[in-house]
N, C-alpha and C. Protein backbone atom coordinates (compact mmCIF):
# COMPACT_ATOMS: atom_id res chain seq x y z
N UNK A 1 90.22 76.50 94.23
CA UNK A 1 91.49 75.95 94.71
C UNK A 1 91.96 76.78 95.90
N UNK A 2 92.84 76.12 96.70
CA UNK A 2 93.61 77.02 98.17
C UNK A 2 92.50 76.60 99.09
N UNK A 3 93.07 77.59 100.09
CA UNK A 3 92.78 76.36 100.98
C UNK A 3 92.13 77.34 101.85
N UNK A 4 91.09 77.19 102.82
CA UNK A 4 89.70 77.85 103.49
C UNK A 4 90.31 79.08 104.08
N UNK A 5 90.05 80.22 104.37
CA UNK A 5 90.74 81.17 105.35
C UNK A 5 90.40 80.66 106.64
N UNK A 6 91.44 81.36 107.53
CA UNK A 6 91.07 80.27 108.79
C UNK A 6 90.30 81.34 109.82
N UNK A 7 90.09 81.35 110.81
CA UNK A 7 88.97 81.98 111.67
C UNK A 7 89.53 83.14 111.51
N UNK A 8 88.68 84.30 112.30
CA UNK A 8 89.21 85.56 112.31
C UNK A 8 90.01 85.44 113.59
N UNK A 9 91.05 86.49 113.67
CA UNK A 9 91.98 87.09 115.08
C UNK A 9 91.94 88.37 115.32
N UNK A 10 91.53 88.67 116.67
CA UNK A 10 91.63 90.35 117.31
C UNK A 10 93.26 90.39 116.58
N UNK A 11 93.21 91.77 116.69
CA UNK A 11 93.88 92.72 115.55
C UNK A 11 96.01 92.72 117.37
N UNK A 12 95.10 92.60 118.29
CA UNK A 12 95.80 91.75 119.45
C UNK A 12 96.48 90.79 119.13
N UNK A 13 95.89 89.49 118.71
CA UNK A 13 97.02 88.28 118.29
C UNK A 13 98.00 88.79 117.18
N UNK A 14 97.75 89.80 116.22
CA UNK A 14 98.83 89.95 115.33
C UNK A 14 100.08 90.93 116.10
N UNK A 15 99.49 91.55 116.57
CA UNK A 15 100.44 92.81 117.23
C UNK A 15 101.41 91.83 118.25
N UNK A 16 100.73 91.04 118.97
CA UNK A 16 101.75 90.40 120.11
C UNK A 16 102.95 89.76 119.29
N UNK A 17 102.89 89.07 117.91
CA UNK A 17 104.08 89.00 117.60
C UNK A 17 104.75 89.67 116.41
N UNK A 18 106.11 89.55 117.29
CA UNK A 18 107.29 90.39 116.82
C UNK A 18 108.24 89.66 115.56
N UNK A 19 107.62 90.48 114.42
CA UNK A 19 108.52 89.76 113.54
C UNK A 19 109.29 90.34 112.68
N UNK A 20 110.64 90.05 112.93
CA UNK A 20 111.95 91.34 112.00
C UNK A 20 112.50 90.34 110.71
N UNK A 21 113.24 90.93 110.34
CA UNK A 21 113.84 90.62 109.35
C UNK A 21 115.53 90.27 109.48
N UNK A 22 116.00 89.35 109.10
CA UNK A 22 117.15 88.89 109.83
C UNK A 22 117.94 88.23 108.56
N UNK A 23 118.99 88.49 108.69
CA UNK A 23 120.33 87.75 108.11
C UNK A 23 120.66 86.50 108.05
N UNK A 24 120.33 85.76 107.41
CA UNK A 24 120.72 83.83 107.31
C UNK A 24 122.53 83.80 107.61
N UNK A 25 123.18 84.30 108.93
CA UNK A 25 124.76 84.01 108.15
C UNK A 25 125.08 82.26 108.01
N UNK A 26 124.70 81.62 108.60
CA UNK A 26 124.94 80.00 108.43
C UNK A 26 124.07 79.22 108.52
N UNK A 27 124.28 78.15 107.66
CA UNK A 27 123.16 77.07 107.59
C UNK A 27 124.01 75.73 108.01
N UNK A 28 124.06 75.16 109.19
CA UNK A 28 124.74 73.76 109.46
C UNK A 28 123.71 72.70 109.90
N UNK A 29 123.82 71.82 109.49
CA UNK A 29 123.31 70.26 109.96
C UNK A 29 122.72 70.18 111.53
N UNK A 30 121.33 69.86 111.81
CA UNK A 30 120.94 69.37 113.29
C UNK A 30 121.45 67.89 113.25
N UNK A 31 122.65 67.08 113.96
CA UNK A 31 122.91 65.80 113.67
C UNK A 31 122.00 64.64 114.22
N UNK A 32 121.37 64.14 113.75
CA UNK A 32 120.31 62.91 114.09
C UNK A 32 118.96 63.55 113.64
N UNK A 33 118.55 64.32 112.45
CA UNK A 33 117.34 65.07 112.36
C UNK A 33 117.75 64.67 111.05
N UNK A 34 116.46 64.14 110.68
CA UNK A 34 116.17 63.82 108.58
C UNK A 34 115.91 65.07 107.93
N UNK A 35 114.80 65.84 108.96
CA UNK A 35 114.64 67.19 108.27
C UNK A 35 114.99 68.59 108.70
N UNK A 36 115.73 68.38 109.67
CA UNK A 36 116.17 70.39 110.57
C UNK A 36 117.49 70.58 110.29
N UNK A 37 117.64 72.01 109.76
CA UNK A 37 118.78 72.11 109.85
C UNK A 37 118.72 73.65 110.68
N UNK A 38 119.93 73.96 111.50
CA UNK A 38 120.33 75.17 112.43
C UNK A 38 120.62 76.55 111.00
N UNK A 39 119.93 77.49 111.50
CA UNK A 39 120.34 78.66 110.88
C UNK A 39 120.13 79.72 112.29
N UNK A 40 121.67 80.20 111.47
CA UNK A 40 122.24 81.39 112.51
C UNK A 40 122.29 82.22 112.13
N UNK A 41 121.31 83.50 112.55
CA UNK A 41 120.43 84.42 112.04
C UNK A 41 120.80 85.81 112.75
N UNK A 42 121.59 86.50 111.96
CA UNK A 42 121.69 88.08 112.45
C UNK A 42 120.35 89.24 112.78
N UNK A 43 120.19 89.30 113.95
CA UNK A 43 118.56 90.55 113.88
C UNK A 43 119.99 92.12 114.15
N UNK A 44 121.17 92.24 114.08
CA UNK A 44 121.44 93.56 114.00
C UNK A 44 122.08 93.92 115.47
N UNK A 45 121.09 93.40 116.44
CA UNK A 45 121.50 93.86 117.58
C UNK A 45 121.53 92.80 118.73
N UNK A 46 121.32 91.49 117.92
CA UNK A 46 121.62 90.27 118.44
C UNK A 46 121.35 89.22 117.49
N UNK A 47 121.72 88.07 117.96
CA UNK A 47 121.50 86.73 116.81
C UNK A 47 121.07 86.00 117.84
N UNK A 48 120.49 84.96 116.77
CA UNK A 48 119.72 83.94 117.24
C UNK A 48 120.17 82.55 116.61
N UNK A 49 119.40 81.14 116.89
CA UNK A 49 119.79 80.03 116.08
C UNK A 49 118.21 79.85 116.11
N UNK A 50 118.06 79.29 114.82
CA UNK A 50 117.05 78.89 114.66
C UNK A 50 116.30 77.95 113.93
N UNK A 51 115.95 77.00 114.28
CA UNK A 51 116.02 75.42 113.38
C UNK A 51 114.25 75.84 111.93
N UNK A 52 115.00 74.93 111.23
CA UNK A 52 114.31 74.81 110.27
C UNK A 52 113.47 73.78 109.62
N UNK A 53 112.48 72.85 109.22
CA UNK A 53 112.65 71.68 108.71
C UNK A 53 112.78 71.74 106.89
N UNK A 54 114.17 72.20 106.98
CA UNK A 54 114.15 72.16 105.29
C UNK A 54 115.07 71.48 104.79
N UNK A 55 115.66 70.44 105.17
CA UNK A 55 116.77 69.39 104.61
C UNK A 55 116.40 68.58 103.75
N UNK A 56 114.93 68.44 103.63
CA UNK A 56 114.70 67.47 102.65
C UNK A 56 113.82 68.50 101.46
N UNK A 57 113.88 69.56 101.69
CA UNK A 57 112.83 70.71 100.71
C UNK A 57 114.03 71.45 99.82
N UNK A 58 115.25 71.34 99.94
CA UNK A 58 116.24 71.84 99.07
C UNK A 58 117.48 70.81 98.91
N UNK A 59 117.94 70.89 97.57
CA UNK A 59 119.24 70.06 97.63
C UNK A 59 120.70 70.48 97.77
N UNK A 60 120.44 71.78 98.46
CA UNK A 60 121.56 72.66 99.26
C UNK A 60 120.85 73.40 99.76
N UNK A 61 120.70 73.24 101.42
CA UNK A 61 120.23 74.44 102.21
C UNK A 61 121.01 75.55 102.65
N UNK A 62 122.22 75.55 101.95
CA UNK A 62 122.71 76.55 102.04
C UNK A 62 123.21 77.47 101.43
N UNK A 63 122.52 77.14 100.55
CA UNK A 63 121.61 78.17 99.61
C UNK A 63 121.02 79.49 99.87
N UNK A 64 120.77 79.33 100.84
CA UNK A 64 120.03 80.95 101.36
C UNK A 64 120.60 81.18 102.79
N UNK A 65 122.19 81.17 102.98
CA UNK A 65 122.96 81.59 103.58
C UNK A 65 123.67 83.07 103.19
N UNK A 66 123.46 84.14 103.89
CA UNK A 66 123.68 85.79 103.30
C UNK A 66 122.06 86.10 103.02
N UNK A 67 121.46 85.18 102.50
CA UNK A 67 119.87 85.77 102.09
C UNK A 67 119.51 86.57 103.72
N UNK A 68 118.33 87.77 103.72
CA UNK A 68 117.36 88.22 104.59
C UNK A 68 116.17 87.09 104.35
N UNK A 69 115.32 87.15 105.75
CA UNK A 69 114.21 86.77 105.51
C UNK A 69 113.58 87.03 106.68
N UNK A 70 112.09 86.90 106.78
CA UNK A 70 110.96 87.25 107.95
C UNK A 70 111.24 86.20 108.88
N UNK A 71 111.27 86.40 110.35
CA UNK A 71 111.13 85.53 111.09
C UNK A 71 110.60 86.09 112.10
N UNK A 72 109.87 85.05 112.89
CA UNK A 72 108.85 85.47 114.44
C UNK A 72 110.41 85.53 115.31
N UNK A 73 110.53 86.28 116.39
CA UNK A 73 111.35 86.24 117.18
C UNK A 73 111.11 86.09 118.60
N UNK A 74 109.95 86.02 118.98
CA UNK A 74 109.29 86.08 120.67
C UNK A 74 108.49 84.70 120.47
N UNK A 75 108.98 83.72 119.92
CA UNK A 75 108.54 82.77 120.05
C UNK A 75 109.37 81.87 121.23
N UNK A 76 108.58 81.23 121.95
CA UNK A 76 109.18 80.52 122.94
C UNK A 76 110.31 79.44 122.98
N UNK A 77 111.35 79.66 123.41
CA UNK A 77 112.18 78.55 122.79
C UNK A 77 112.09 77.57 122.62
N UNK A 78 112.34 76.50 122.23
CA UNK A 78 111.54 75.14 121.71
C UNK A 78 112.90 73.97 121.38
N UNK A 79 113.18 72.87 122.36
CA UNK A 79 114.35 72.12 121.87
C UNK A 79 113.58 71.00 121.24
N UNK A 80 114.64 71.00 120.17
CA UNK A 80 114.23 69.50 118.93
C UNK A 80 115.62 69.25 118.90
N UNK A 81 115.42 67.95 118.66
CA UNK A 81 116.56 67.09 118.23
C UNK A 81 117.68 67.54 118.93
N UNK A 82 117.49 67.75 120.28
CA UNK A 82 118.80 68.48 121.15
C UNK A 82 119.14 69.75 120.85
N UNK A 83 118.95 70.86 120.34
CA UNK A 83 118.79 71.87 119.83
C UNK A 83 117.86 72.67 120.21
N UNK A 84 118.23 73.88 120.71
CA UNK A 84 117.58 75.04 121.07
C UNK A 84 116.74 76.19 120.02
N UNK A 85 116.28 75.88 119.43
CA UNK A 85 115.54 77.06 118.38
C UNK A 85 115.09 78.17 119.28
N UNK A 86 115.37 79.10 118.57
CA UNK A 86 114.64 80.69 119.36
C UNK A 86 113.86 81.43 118.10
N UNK A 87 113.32 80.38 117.56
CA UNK A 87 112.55 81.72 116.91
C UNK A 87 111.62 80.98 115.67
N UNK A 88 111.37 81.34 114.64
CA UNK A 88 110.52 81.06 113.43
C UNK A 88 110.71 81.19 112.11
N UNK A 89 111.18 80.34 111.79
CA UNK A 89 111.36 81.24 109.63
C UNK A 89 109.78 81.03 109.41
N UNK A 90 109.69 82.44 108.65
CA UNK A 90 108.32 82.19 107.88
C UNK A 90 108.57 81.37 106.59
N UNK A 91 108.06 80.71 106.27
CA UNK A 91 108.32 80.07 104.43
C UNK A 91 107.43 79.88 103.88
N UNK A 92 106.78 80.41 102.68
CA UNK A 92 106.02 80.19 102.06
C UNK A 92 105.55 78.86 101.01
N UNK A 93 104.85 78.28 100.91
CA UNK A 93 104.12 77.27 100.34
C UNK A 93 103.83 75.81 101.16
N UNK A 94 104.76 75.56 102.56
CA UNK A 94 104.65 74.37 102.71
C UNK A 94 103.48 73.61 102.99
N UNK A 95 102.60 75.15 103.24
CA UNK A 95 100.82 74.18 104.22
C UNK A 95 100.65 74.11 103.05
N UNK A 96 101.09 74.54 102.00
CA UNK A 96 99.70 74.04 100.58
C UNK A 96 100.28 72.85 99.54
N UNK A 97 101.07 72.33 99.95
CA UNK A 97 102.38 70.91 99.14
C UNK A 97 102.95 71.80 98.23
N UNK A 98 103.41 72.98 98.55
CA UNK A 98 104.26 73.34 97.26
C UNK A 98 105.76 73.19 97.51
N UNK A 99 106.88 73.29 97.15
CA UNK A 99 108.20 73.72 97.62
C UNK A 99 108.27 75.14 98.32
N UNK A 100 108.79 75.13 99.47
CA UNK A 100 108.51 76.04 100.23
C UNK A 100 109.79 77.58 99.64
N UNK A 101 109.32 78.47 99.65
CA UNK A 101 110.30 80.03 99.43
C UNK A 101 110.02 80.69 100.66
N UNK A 102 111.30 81.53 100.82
CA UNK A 102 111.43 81.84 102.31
C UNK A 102 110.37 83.53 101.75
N UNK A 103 110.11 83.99 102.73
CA UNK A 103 109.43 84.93 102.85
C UNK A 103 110.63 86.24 102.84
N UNK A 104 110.84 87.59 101.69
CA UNK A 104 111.60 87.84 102.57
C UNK A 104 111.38 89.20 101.64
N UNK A 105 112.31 90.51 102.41
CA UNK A 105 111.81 91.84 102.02
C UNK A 105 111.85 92.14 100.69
N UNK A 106 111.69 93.04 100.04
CA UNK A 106 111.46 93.50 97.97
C UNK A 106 112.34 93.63 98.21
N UNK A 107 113.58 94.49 98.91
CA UNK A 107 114.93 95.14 98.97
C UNK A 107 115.54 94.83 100.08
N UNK A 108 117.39 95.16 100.30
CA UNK A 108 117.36 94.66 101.57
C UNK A 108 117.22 96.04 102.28
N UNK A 109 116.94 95.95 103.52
CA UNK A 109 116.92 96.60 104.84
C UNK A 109 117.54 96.31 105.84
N UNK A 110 117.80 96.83 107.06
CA UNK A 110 118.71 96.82 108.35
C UNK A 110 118.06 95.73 108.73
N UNK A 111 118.83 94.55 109.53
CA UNK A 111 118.55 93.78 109.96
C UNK A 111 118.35 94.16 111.71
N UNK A 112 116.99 93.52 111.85
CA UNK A 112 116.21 94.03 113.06
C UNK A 112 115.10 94.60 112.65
N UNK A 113 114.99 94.95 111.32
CA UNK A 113 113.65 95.77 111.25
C UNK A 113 111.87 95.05 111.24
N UNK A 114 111.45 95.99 112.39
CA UNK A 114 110.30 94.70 112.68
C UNK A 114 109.43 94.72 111.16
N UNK A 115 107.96 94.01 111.25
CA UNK A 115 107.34 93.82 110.37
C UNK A 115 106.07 93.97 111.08
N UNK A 116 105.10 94.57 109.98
CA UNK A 116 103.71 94.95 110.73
C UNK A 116 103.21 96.44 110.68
């Protein structure tokens, strides 16, 4: 069961991205999107917004508003649904059909702290 490992990557592709740990403070509605919703994400020494597709994967996404969790942050900005995303939630299970759980530290830590 699971699913194939995928090719190998120089030890380069992991290092180029930057991924901290960040503060969920709000979860609001992308309006005209079935599945994104905006989370506004404390890294400590700046915030970000950053869209999600989890509106239809929880029956309150705001639910994990105050939660920490992993996110890519040097990801290129990317507009959906009129909306500016700057960044990445990691979430665990969605490539494999499970209900997805956010990825996020054993304890909390300072927000900003990279990962890697």
């Amino acid at each position: 069961m699971g699913a194939p490992v995928k090719d190998a990557v120089d030890i380069d592709a992991v290092a180029a991205l930057d991924v901290r740990v960040g503060t969920i403070v709000a979860v609001g509605d992308v309006p005209g999107s079935g599945k994104l919703v905006r989370l506004d994400v404390d890294f400590g020494d700046f915030r970000r917004t950053i869209l999600a597709g989890m509106k239809k994967e929880r029956d309150d996404p705001r639910e994990i508003e105050g939660r920490q969790a992993l996110f890519v942050v040097n990801l290129a900005p990317r507009t959906m649904a009129g909306v500016v995303s700057e960044g990445l939630l990691f979430d665990i299970g969605f490539e494999d059909g499970i209900t997805p759980v956010l990825a996020v530290p054993e304890k909390p830590v300072p927000d900003g702290v990279r990962a890697g």
